[in-house]
PDB file of N, CA and C in Angstrom:
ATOM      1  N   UNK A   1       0.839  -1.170   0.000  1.00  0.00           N
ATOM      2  CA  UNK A   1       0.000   0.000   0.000  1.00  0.00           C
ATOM      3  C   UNK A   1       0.890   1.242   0.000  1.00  0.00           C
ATOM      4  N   UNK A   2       0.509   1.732  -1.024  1.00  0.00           N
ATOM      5  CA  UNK A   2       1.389   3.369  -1.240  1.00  0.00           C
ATOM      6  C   UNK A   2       0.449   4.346   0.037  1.00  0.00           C
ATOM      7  N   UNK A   3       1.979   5.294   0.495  1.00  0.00           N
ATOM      8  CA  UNK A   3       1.185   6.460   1.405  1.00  0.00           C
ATOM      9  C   UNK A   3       0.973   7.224   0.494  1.00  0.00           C
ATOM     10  N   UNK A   4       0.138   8.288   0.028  1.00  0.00           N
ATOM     11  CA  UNK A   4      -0.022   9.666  -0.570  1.00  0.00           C
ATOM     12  C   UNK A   4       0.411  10.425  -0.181  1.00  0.00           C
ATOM     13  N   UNK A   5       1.133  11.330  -0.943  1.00  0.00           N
ATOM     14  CA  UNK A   5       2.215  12.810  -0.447  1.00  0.00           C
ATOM     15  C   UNK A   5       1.289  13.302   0.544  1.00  0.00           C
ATOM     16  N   UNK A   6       0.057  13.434   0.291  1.00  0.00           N
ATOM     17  CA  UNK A   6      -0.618  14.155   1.157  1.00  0.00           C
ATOM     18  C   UNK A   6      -0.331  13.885   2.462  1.00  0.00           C
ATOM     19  N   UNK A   7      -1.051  12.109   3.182  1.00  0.00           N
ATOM     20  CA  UNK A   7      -0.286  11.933   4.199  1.00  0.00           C
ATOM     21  C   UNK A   7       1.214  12.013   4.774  1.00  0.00           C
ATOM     22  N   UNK A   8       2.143  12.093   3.736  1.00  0.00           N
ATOM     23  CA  UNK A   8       3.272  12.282   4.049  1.00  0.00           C
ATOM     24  C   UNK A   8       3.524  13.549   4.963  1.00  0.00           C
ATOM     25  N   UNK A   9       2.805  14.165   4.007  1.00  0.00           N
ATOM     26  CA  UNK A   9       3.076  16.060   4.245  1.00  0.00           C
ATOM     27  C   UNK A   9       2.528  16.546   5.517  1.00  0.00           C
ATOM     28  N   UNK A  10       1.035  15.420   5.707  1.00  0.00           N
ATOM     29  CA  UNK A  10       0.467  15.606   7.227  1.00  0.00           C
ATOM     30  C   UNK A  10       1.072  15.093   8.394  1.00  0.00           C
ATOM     31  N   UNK A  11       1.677  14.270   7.880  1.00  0.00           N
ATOM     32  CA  UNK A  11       2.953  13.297   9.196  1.00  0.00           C
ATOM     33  C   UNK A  11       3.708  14.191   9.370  1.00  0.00           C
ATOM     34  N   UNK A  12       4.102  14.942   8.398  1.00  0.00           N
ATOM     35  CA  UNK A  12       5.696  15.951   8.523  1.00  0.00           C
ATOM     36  C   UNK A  12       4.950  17.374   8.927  1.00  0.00           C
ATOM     37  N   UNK A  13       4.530  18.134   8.688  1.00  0.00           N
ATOM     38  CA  UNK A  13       3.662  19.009   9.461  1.00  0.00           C
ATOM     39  C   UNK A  13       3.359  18.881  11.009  1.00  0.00           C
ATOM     40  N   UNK A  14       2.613  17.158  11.014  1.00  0.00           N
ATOM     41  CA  UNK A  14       2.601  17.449  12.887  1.00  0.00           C
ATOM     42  C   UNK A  14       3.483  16.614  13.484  1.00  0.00           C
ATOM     43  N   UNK A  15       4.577  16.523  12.750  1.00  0.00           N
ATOM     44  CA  UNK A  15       5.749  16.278  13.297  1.00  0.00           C
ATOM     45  C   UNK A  15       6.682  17.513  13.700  1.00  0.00           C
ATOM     46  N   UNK A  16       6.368  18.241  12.654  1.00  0.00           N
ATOM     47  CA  UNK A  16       7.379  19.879  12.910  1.00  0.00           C
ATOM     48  C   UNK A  16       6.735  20.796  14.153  1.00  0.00           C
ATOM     49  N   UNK A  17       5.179  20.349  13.843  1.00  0.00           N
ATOM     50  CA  UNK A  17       4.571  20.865  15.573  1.00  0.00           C
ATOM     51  C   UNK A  17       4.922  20.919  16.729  1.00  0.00           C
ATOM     52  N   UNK A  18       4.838  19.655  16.349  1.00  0.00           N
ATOM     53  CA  UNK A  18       4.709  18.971  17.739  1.00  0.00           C
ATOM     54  C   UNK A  18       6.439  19.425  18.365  1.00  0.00           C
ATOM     55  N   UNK A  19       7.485  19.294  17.546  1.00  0.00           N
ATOM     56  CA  UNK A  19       8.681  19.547  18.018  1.00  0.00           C
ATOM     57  C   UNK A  19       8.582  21.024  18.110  1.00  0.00           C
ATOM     58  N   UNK A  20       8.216  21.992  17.453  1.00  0.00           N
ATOM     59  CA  UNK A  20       8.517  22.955  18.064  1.00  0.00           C
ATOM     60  C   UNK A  20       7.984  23.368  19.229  1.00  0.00           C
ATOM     61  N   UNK A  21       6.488  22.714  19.461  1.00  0.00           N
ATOM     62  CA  UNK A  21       5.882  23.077  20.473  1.00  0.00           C
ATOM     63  C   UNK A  21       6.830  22.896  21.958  1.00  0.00           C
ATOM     64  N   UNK A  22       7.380  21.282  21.565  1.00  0.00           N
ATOM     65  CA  UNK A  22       8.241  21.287  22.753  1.00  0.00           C
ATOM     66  C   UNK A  22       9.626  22.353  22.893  1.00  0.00           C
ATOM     67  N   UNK A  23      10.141  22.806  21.911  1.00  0.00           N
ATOM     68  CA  UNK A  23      11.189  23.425  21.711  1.00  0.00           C
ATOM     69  C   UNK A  23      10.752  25.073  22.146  1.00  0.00           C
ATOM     70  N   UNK A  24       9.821  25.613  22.419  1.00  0.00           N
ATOM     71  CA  UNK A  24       8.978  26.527  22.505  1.00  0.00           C
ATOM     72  C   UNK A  24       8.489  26.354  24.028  1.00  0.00           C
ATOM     73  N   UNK A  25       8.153  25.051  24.514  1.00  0.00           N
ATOM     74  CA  UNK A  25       8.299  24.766  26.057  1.00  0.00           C
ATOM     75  C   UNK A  25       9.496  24.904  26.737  1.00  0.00           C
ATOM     76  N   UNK A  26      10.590  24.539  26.031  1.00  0.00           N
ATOM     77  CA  UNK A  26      11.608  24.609  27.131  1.00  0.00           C
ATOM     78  C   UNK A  26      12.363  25.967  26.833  1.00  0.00           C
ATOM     79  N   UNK A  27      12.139  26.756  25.944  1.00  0.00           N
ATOM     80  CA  UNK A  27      12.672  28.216  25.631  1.00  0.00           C
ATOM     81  C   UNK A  27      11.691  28.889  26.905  1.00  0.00           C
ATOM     82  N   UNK A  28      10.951  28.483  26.918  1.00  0.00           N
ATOM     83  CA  UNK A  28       9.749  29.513  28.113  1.00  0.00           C
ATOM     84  C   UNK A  28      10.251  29.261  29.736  1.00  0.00           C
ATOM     85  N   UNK A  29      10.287  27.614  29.964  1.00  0.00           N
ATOM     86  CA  UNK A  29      11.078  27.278  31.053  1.00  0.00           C
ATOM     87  C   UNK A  29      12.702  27.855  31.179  1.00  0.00           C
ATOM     88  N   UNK A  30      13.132  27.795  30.277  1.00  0.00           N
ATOM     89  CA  UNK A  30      14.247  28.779  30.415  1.00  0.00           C
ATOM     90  C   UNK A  30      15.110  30.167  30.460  1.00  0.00           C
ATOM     91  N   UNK A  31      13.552  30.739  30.033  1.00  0.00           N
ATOM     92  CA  UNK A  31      13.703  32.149  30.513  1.00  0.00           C
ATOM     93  C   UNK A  31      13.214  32.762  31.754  1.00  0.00           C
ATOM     94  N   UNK A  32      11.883  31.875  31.826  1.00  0.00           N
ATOM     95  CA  UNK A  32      11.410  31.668  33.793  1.00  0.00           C
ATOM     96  C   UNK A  32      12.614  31.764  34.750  1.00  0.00           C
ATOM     97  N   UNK A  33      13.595  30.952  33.905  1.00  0.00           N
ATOM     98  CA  UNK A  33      14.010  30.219  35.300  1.00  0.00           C
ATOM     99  C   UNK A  33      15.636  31.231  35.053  1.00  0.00           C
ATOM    100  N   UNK A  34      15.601  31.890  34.262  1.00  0.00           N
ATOM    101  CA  UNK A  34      16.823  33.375  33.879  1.00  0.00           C
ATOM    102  C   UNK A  34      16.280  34.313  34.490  1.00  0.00           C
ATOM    103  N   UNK A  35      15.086  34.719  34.434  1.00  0.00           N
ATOM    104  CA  UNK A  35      14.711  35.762  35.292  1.00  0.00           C
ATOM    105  C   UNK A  35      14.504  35.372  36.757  1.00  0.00           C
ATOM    106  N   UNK A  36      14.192  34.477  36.977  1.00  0.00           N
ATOM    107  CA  UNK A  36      14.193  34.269  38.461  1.00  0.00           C
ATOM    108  C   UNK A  36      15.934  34.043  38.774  1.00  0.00           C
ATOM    109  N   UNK A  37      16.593  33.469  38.452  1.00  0.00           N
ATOM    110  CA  UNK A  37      18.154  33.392  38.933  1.00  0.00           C
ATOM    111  C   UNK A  37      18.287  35.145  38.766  1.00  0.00           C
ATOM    112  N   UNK A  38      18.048  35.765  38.043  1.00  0.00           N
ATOM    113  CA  UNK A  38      18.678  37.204  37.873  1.00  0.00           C
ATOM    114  C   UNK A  38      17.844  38.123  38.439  1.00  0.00           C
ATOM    115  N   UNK A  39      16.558  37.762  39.341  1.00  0.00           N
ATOM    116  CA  UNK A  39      15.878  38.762  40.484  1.00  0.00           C
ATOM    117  C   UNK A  39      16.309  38.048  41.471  1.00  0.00           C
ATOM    118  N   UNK A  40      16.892  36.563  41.907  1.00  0.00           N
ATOM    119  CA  UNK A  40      17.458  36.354  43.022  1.00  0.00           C
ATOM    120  C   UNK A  40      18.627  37.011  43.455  1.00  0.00           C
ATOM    121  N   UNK A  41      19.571  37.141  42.339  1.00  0.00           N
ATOM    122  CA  UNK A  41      20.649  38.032  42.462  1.00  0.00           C
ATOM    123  C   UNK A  41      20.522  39.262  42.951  1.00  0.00           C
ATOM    124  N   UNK A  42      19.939  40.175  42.452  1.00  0.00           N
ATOM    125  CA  UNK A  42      19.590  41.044  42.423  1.00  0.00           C
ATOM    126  C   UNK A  42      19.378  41.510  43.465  1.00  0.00           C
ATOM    127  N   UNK A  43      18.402  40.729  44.588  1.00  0.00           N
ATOM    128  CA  UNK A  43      18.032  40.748  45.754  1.00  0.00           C
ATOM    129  C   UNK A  43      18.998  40.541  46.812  1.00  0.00           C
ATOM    130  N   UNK A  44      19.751  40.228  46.441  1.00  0.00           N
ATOM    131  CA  UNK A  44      21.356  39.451  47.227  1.00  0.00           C
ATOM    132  C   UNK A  44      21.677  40.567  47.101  1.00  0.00           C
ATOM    133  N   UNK A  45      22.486  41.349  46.369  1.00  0.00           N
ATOM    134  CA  UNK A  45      22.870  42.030  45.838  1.00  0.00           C
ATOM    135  C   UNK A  45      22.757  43.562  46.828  1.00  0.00           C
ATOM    136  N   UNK A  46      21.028  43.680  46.763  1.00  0.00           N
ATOM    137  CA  UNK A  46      20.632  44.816  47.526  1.00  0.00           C
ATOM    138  C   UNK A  46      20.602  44.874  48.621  1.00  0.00           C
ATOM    139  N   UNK A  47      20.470  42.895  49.566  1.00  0.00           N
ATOM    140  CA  UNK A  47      20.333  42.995  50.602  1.00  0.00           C
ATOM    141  C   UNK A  47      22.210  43.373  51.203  1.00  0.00           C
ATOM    142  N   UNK A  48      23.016  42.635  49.957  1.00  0.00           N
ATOM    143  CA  UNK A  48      24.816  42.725  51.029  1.00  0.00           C
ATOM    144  C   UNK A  48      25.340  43.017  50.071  1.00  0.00           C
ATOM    145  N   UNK A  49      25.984  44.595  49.658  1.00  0.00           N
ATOM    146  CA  UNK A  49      26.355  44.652  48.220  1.00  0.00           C
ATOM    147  C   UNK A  49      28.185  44.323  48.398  1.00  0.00           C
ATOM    148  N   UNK A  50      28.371  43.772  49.712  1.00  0.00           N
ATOM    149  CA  UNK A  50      29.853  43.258  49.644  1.00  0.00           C
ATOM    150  C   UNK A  50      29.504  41.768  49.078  1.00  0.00           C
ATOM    151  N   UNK A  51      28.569  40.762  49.470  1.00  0.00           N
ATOM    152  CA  UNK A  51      28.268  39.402  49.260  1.00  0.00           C
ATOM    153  C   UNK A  51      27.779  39.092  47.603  1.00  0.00           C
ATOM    154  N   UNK A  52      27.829  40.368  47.071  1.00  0.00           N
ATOM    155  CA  UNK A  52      26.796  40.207  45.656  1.00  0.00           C
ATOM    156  C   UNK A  52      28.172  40.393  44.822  1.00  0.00           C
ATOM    157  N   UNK A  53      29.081  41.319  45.083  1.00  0.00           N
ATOM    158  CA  UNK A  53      30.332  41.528  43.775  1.00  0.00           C
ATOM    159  C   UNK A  53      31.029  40.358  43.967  1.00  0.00           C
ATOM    160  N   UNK A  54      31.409  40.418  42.779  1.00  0.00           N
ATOM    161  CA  UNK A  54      32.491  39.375  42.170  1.00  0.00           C
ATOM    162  C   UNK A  54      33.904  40.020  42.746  1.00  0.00           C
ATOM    163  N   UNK A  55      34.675  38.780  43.266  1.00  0.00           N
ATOM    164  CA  UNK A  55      35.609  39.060  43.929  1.00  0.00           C
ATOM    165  C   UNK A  55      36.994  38.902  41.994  1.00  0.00           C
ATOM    166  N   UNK A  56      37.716  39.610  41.839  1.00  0.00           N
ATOM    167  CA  UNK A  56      38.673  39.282  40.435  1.00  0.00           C
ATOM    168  C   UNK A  56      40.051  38.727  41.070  1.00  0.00           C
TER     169      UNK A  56
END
């Protein structure tokens, strides 16, 4: 049994979805979790501004 391009094209379509969707999940989890590391800092920072600089 032959597939038809058509189905082909529909396999490959919600195949490209579906991956970006996840690729699009973890870009979101990873900017969550950049802004929260960089308002934790931040907060460090304001509470001990000797404990927050980088020592060179």
């Amino acid at each position: 049994m032959k597939v038809s391009r058509r189905a082909k094209r529909d396999k490959t379509e919600t195949t490209t979805r579906i991956a970006r969707e996840i690729v699009d999940a973890e870009v979101e989890k990873r900017e969550a979790k950049t802004l929260r590391l960089r308002l934790a800092r931040m907060a460090m920072k304001a509470a001990d501004p000797a404990k927050g600089s980088r020592k060179k």
